[in-house]
Protein backbone atom coordinates (compact mmCIF):
# COMPACT_ATOMS: atom_id res chain seq x y z
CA UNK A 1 -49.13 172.54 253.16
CA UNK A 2 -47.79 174.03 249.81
CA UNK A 3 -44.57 173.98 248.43
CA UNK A 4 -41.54 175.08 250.78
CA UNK A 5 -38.11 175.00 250.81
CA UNK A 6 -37.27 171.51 251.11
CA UNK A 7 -39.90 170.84 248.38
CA UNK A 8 -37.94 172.93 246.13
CA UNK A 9 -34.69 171.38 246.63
CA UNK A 10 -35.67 167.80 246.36
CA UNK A 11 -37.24 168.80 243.18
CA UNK A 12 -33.90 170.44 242.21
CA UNK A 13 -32.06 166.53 243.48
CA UNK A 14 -35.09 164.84 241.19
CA UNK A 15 -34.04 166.42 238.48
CA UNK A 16 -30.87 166.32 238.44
CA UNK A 17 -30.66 162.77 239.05
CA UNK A 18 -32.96 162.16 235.85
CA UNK A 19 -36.07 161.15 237.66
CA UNK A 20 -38.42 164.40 236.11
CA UNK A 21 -36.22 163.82 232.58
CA UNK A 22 -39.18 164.07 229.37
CA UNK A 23 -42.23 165.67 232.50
CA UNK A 24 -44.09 168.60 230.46
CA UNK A 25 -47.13 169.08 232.72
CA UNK A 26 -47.81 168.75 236.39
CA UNK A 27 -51.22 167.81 237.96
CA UNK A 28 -51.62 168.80 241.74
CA UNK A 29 -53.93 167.51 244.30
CA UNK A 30 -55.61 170.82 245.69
CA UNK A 31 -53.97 174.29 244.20
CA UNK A 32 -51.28 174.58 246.34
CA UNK A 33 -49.19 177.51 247.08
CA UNK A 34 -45.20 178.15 246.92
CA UNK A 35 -42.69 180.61 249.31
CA UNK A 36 -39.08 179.89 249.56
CA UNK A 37 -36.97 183.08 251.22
CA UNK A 38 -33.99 180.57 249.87
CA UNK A 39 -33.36 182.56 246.76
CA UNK A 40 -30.34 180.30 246.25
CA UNK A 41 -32.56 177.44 246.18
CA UNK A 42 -35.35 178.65 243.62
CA UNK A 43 -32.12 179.72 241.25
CA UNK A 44 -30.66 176.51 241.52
CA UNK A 45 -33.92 174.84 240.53
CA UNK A 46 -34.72 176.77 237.23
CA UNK A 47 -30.74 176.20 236.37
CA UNK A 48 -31.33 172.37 236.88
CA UNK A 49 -34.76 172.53 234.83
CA UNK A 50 -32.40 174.56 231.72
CA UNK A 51 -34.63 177.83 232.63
CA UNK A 52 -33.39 181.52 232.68
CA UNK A 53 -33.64 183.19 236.24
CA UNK A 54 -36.33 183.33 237.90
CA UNK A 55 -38.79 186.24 237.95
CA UNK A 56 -37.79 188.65 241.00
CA UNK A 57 -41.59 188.24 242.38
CA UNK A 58 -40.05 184.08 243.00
CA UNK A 59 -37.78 185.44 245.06
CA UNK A 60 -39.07 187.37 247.06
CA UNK A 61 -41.65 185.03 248.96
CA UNK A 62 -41.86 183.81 252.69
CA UNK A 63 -44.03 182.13 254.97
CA UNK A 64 -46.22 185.06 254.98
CA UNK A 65 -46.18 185.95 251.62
CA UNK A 66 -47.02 182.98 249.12
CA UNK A 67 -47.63 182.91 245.38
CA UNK A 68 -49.78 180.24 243.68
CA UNK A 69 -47.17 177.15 242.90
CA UNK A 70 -48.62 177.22 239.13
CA UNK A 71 -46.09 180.79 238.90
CA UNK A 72 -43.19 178.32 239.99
CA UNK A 73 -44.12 175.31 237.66
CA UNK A 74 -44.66 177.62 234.30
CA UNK A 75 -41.25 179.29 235.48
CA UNK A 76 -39.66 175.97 235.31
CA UNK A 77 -41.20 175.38 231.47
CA UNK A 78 -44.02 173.10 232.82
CA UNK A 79 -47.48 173.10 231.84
CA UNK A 80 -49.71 173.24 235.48
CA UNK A 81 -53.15 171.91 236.15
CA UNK A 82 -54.51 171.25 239.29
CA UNK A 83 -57.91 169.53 240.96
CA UNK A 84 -59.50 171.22 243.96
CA UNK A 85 -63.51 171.73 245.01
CA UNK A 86 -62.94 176.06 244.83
CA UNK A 87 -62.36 176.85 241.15
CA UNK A 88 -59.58 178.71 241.19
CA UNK A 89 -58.58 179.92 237.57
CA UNK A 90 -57.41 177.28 235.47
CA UNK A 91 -58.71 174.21 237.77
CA UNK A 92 -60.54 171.22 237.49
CA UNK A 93 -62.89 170.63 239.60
CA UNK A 94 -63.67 167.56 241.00
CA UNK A 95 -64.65 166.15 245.17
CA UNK A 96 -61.99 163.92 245.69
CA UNK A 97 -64.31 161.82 248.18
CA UNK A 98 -66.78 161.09 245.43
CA UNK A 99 -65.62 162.23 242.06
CA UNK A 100 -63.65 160.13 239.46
CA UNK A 101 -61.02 161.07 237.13
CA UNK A 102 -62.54 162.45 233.65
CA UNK A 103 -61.87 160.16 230.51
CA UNK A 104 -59.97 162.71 229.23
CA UNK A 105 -57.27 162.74 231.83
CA UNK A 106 -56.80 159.47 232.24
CA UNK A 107 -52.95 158.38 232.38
CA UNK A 108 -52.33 162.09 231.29
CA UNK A 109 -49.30 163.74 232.99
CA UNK A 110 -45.67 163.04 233.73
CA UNK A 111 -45.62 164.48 237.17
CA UNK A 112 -48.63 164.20 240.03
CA UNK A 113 -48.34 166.03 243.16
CA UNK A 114 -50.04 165.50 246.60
CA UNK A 115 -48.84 168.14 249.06
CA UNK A 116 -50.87 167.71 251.68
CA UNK A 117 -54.22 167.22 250.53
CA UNK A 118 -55.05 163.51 250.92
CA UNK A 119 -54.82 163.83 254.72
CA UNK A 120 -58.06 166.23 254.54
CA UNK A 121 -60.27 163.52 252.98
CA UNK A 122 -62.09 160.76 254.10
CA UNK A 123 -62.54 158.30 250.99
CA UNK A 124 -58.73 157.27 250.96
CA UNK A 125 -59.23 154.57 247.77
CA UNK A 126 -60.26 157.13 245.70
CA UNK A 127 -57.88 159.86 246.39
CA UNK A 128 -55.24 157.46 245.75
CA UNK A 129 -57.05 155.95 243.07
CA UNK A 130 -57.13 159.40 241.27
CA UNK A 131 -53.42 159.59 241.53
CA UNK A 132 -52.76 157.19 240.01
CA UNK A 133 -54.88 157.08 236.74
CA UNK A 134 -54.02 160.77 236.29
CA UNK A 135 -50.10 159.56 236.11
CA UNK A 136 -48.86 158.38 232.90
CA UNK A 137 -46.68 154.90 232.75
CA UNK A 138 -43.66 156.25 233.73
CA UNK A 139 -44.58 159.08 235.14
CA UNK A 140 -43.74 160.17 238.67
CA UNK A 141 -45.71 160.61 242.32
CA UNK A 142 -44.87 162.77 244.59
CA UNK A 143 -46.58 162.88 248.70
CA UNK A 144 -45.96 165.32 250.93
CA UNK A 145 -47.84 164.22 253.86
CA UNK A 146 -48.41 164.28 258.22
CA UNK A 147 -45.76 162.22 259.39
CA UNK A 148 -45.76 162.80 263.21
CA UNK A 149 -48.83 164.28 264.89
CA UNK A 150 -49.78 167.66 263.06
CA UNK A 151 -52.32 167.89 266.09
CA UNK A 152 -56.14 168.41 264.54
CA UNK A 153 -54.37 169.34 261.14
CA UNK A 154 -56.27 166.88 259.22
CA UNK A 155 -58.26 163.34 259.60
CA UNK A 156 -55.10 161.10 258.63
CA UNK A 157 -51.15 160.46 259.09
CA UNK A 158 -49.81 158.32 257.46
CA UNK A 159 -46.72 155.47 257.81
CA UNK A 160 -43.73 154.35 255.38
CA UNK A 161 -45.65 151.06 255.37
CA UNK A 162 -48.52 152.60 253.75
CA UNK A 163 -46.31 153.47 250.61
CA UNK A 164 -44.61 150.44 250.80
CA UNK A 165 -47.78 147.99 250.24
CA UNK A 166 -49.13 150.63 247.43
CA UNK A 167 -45.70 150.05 245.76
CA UNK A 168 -46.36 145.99 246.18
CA UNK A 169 -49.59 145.84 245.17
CA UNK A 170 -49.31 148.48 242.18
CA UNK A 171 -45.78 147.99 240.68
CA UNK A 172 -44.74 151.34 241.89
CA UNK A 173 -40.70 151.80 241.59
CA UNK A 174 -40.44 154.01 245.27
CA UNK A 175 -37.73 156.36 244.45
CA UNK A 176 -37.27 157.12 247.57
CA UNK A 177 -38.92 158.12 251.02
CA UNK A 178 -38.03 160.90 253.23
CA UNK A 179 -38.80 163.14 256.60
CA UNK A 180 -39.16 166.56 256.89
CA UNK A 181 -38.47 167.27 260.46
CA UNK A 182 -38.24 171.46 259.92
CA UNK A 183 -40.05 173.36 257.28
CA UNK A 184 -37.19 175.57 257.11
CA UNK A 185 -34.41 173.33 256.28
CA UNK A 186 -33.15 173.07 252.76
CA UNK A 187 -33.85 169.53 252.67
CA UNK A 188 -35.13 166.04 254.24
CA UNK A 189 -33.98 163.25 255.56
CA UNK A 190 -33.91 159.86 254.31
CA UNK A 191 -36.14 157.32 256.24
CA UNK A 192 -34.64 155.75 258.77
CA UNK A 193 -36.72 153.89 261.96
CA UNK A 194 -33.93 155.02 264.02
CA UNK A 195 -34.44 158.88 263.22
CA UNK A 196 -37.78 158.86 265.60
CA UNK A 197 -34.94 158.41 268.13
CA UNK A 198 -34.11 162.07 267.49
CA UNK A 199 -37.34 163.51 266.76
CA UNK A 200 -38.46 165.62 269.14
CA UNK A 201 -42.50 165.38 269.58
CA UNK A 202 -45.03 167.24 271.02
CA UNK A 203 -48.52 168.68 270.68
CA UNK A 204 -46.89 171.48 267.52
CA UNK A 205 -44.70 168.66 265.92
CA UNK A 206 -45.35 169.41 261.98
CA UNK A 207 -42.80 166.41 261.02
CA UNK A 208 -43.53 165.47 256.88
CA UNK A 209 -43.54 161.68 255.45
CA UNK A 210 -42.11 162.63 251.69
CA UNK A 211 -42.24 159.58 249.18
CA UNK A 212 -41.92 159.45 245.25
CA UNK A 213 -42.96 156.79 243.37
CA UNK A 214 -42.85 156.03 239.62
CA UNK A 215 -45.57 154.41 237.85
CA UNK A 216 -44.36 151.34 235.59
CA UNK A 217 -47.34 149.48 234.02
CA UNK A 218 -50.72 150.88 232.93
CA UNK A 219 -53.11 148.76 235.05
CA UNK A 220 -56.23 149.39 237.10
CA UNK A 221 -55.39 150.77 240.74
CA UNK A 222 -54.98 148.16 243.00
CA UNK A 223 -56.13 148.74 247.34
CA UNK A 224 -53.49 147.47 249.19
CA UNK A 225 -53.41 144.67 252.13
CA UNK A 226 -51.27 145.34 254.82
CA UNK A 227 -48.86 142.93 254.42
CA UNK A 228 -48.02 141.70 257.85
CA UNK A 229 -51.75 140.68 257.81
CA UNK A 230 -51.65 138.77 254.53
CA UNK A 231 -51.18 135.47 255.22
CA UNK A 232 -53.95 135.42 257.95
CA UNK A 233 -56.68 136.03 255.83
CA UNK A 234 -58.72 132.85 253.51
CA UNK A 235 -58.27 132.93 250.13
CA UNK A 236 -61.77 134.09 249.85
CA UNK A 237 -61.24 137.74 251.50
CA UNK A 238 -57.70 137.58 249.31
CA UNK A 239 -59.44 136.86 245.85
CA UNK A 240 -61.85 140.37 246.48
CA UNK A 241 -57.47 141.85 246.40
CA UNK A 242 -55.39 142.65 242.94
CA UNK A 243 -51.92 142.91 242.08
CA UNK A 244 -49.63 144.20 239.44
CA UNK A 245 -46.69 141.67 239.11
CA UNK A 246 -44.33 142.35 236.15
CA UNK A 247 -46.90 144.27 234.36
CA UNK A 248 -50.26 141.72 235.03
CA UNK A 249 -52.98 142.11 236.61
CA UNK A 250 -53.67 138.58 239.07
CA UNK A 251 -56.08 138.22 242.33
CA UNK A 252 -54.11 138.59 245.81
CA UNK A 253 -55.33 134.77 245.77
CA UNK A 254 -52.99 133.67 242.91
CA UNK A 255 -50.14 135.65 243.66
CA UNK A 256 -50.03 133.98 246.97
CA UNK A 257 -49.42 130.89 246.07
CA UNK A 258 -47.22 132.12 243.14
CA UNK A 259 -45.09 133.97 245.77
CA UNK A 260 -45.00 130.64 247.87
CA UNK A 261 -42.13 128.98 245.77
CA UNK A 262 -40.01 132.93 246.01
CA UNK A 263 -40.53 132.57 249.81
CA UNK A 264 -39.16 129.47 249.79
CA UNK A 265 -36.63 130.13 247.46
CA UNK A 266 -35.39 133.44 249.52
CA UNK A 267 -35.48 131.01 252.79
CA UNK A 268 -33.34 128.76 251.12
CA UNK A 269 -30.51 131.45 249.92
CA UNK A 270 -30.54 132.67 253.30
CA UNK A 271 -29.58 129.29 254.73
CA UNK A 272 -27.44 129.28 252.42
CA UNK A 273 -25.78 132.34 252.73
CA UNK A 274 -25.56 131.30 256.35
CA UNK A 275 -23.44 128.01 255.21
CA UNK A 276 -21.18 130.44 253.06
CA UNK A 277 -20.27 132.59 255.99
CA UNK A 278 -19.88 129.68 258.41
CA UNK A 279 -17.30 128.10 256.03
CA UNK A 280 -15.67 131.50 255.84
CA UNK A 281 -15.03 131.54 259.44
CA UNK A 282 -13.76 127.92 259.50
CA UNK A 283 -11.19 129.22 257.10
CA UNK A 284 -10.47 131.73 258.85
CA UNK A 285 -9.71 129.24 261.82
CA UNK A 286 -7.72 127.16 259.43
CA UNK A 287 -5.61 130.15 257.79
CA UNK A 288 -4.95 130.65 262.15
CA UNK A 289 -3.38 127.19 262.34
CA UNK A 290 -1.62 127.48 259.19
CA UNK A 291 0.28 130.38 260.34
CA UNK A 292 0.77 128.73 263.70
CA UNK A 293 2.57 125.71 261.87
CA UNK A 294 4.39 128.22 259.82
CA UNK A 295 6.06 129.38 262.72
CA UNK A 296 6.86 126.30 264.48
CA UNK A 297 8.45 125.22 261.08
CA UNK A 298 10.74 128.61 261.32
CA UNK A 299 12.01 127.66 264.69
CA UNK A 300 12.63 124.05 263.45
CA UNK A 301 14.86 125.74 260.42
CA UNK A 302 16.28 127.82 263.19
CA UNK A 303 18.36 124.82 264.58
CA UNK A 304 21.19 124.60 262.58
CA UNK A 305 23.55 122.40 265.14
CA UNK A 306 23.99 119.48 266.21
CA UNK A 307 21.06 117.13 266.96
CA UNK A 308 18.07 119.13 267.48
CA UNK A 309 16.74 119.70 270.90
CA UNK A 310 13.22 118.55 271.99
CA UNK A 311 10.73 120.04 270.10
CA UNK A 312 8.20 121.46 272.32
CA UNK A 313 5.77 121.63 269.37
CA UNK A 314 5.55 118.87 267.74
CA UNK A 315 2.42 117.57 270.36
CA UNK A 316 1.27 120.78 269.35
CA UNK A 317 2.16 120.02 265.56
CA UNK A 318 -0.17 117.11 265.44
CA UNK A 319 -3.02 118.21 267.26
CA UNK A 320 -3.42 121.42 265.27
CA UNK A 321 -2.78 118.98 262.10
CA UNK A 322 -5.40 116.82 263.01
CA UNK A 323 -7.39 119.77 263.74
CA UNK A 324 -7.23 120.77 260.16
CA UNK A 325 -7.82 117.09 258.66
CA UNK A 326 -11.50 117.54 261.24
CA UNK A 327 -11.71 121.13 260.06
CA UNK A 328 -11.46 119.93 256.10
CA UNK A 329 -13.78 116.85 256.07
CA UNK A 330 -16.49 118.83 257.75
CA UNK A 331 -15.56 122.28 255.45
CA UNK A 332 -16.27 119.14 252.67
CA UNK A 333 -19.42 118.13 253.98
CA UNK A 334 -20.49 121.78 254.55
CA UNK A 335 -19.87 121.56 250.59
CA UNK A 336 -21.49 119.10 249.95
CA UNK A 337 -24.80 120.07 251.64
CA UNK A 338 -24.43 123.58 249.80
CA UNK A 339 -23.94 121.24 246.96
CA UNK A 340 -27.68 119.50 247.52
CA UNK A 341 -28.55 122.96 248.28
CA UNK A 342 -28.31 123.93 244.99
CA UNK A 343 -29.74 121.48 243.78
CA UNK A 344 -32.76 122.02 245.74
CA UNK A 345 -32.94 125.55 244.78
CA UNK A 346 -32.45 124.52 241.15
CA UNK A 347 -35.70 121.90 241.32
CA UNK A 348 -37.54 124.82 242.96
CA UNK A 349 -36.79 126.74 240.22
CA UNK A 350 -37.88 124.38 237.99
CA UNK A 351 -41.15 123.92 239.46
CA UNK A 352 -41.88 127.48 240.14
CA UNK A 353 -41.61 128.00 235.88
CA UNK A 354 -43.57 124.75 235.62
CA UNK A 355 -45.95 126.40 237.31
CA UNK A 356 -45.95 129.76 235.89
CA UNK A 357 -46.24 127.94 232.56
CA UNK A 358 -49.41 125.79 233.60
CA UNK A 359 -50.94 129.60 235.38
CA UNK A 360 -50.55 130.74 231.93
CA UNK A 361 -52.68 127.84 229.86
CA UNK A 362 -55.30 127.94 232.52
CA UNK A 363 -55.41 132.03 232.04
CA UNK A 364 -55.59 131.34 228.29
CA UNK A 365 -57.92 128.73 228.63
CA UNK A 366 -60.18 130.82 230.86
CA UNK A 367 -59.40 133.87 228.49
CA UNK A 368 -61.54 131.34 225.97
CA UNK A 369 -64.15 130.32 227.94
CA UNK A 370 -64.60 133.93 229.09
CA UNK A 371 -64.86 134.64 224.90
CA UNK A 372 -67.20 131.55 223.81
CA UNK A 373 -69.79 132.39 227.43
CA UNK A 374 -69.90 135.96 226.02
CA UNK A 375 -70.20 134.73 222.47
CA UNK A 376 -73.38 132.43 224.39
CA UNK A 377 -75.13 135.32 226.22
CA UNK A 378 -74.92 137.37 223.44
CA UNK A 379 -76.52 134.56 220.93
CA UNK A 380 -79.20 133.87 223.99
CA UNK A 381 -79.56 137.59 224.07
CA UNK A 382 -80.91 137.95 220.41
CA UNK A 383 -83.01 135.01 220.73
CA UNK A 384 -84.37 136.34 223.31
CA UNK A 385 -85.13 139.79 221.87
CA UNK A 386 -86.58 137.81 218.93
CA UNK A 387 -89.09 135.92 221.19
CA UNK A 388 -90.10 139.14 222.56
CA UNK A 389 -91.02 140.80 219.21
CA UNK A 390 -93.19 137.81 218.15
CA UNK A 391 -94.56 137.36 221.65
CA UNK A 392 -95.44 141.24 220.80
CA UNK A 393 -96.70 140.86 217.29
CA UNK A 394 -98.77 137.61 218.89
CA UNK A 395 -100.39 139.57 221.70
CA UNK A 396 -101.79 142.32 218.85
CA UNK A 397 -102.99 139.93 216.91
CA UNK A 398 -104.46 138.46 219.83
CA UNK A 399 -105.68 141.87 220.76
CA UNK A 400 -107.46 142.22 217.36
CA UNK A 401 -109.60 138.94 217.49
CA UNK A 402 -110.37 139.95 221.18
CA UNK A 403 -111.78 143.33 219.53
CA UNK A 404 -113.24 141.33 216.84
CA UNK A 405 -114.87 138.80 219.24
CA UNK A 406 -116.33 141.94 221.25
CA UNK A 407 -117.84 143.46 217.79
CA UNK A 408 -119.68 140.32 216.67
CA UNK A 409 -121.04 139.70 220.11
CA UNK A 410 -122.57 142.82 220.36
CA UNK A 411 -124.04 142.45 216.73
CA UNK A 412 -125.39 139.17 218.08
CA UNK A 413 -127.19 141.00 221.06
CA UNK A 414 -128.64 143.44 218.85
CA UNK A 415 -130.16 140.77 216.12
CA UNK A 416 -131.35 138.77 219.61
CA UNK A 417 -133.04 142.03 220.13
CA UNK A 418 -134.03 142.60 216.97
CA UNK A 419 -136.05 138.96 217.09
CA UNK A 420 -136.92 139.01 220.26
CA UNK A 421 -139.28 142.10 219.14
CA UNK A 422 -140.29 140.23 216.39
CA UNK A 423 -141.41 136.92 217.98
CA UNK A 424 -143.57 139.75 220.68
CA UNK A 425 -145.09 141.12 217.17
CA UNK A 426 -146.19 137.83 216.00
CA UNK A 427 -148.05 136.90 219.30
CA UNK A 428 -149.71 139.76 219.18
CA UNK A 429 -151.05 139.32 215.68
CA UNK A 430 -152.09 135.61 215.97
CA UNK A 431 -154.21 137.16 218.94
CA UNK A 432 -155.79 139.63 216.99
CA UNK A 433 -156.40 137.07 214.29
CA UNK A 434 -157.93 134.76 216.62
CA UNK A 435 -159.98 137.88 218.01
CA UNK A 436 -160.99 138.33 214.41
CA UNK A 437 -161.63 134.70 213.48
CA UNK A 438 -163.89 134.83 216.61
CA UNK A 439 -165.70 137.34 215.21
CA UNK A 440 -165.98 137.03 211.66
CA UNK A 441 -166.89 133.06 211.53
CA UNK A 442 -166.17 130.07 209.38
CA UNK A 443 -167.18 132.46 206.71
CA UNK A 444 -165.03 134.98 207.25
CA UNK A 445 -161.49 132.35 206.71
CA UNK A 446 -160.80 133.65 203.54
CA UNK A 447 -160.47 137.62 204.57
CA UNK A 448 -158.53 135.78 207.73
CA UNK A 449 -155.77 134.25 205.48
CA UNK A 450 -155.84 137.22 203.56
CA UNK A 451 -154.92 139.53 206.65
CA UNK A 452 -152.33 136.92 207.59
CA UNK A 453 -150.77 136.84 204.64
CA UNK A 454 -150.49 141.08 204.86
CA UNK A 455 -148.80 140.73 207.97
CA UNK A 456 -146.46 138.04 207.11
CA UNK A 457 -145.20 140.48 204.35
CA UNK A 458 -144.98 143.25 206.24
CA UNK A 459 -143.09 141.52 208.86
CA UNK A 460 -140.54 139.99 206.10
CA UNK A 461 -139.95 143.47 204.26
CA UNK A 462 -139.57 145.02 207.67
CA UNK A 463 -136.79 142.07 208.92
CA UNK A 464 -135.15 141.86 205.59
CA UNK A 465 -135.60 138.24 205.60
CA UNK A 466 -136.80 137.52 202.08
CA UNK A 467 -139.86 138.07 199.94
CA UNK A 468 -143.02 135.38 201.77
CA UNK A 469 -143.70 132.78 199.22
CA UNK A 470 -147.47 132.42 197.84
CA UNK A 471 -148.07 129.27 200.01
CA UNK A 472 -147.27 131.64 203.29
């Protein structure tokens, strides 16, 4: 949509009323463009930002012929960034439908613009979001959105109530909220229900929802519930909700029942307020007869002469007085009920900071068991870690005698091997020998032991078991 006439001038009232007072740098959503044919208006503006006159090139811009707005903000002293998808010179580029906000510029700049870009995107919590942890505490929003249909413009209008709830749930002070019904008028409207009265619609109706908020605290961004829907929804679906109230953060959940005692309390003024203007219009009613009895008492002082004729009045006299004795004992119980009232309000009062004081030992106690469970996890954690390293160290060690295991069984096959040869060999042999013993005789027993006793060495020195003794 850009920056237009009206955009100029209620920058011009902004600033003038102290809202923009200490703003250096600007962020815009989308790099937006400027044209007022106003010249009066753009003059005005630098005057009210303490800047010389504008370059002629600022004044000579129309619908058809727009300059980027960063020309107007650096003419008005202000440093200009801006966040679009194109990467135009000097922007940063983020998608607004996926992209968060950059550590560096979090809670960065006095002044955050959305002139019509929010209505072109579909993730709504995080174009909002973005706003607001670019904006500094104390540092100022400003919308510019679709109002009234803006037929196929973008996917979203938007309502006051929108702006509303974000100011509820996020501490937002609203400024102020206005409609644009012309692009070429000097300024907008403030918001009114009754104004759609006098809007004319149809399928071209452009009409703008304006709104300026401050931010107060530095909290997380809070998604709003639509607050006609609140109180129909269980504390379950309300606790997933968050709230900035005076500057702390609580769950939709608490704050309902912290706002319980307020409702009440607001219920009860009204009531009373109610009393207070009833027993102004008995007085009124009284002040009545006292003038009435004022006059009858002039006519009475009237008749000077002789004995005084009937007197009309006096029926009338002591009606209207015992009117007023009625009208003061129940103006007196009236007060006294305002009276116990009071009071009531006062207990409520009492137990609302009761319990604000017990909401704030249960945070702090919760604040401490948060602290000694982290304290826990983090103790469990190292144990944890040092199980693992000596479950490691165990499992290589393991490993090792595993390996070790596998070594001296095969050694063990091959000596099995080894003997299982050797046990063959000596079969053999005692054949032969029994061959030769066949052969050779009795006589031959001594060349028989002598053989033996050749191939018992042989087979020692060849096994490495030892040197035969004399007897073998």
């Amino acid at each position: 949509m850009g920056l237009g006439p009206p955009v100029i001038e209620l920058y011009r009232q902004l600033k003038v009323a102290g809202a923009l007072e200490g703003v250096t740098d600007v962020m815009e959503l989308g790099s937006q463009d400027f044209w007022c044919p106003q010249q009066n208006l753009v003059k005005a503006l630098c005057q009210a930002f303490e800047q010389p006159d504008p370059p002629a090139e600022l004044l000579s811009t129309s619908n058809a012929s727009q300059l980027p707005a960063r020309r107007l903000y650096e003419a008005l002293g202000l440093t200009y960034h801006c966040v679009d998808v194109d990467g135009r010179v000097g922007t940063l580029v983020l998608d607004l439908n996926f992209d968060s906000v950059p550590e560096e510029h979090l809670s960065r700049y006095g002044l955050v613009t959305n002139h019509g870009t929010s209505e072109h995107l579909i993730n709504q919590y995080n174009v909002f979001k973005t706003m607001h942890e670019f904006t500094k505490p104390g540092g100022l929003m400003i919308h510019a959105v679709p109002f009234t249909v803006h037929l196929e413009h973008g996917f979203f209008n938007y309502q006051p109530n929108f702006f509303e709830c974000l100011a509820r749930y996020n501490s937002y002070e609203t400024l102020g909220i206005w409609v644009g019904p012309d692009w070429q008028l000097a300024s907008f409207v403030p918001w009114d229900p009754a104004l759609l009265d006098f809007l004319t619609l149809s399928a071209k109706t452009t009409h703008l929802l304006v709104v300026a908020q401050r931010k107060m605290y530095e909290q997380p961004f809070c998604a709003p519930f639509q607050e006609v829907y609140e109180n129909m929804v269980p504390d379950e679906a309300r606790s997933r909700y968050a709230m900035v109230i005076d500057g702390e953060l609580m769950d939709a959940k608490r704050v309902k029942y912290l706002t319980k005692d307020t409702v009440l309390a607001k219920e009860y003024l009204t009531e009373i307020q109610g009393l207070k203007n009833w027993i102004d219009a008995y007085r009124g009613q009284i002040d009545g007869l006292k003038h009435e009895l004022s006059v009858t008492k002039h006519i009475l002082n009237e008749v000077t002469h002789g004995a005084p004729p009937p007197n009309p009045w006096t029926e009338r006299i002591a009606n209207l007085e015992q009117e007023l004795a009625g009208e003061r004992g129940r103006v007196v119980e009236q007060h006294a009920q305002f009276a116990a009232q009071q009071e009531a309000l006062r207990a409520v009062s009492e137990q609302m900071a009761e319990f604000r004081a017990s909401c704030e030992q249960l945070a702090g106690q919760l604040a401490g068991q948060q602290a000694e469970l982290v304290e826990r996890q983090a103790n469990f954690n190292t144990a944890c870690e040092q199980l693992g390293q000596q479950l490691v160290a165990k499992s290589e060690e393991l490993a090792a005698h595993q390996a070790m295991c596998e070594q001296l069984g095969r050694q063990l096959a091959a000596k099995n091997e080894q003997l299982a040869a050797h046990q063959t060999s000596l079969r053999d042999m005692d054949h032969q020998l029994e061959q030769a013993r066949q052969l050779i005789g009795v006589g031959g027993s001594e060349l028989a032991a002598e053989l033996r006793r050749r191939v018992w060495r042989k087979l020692f020195a060849s096994s490495k078991f030892g040197r035969p003794s004399q007897a073998q």
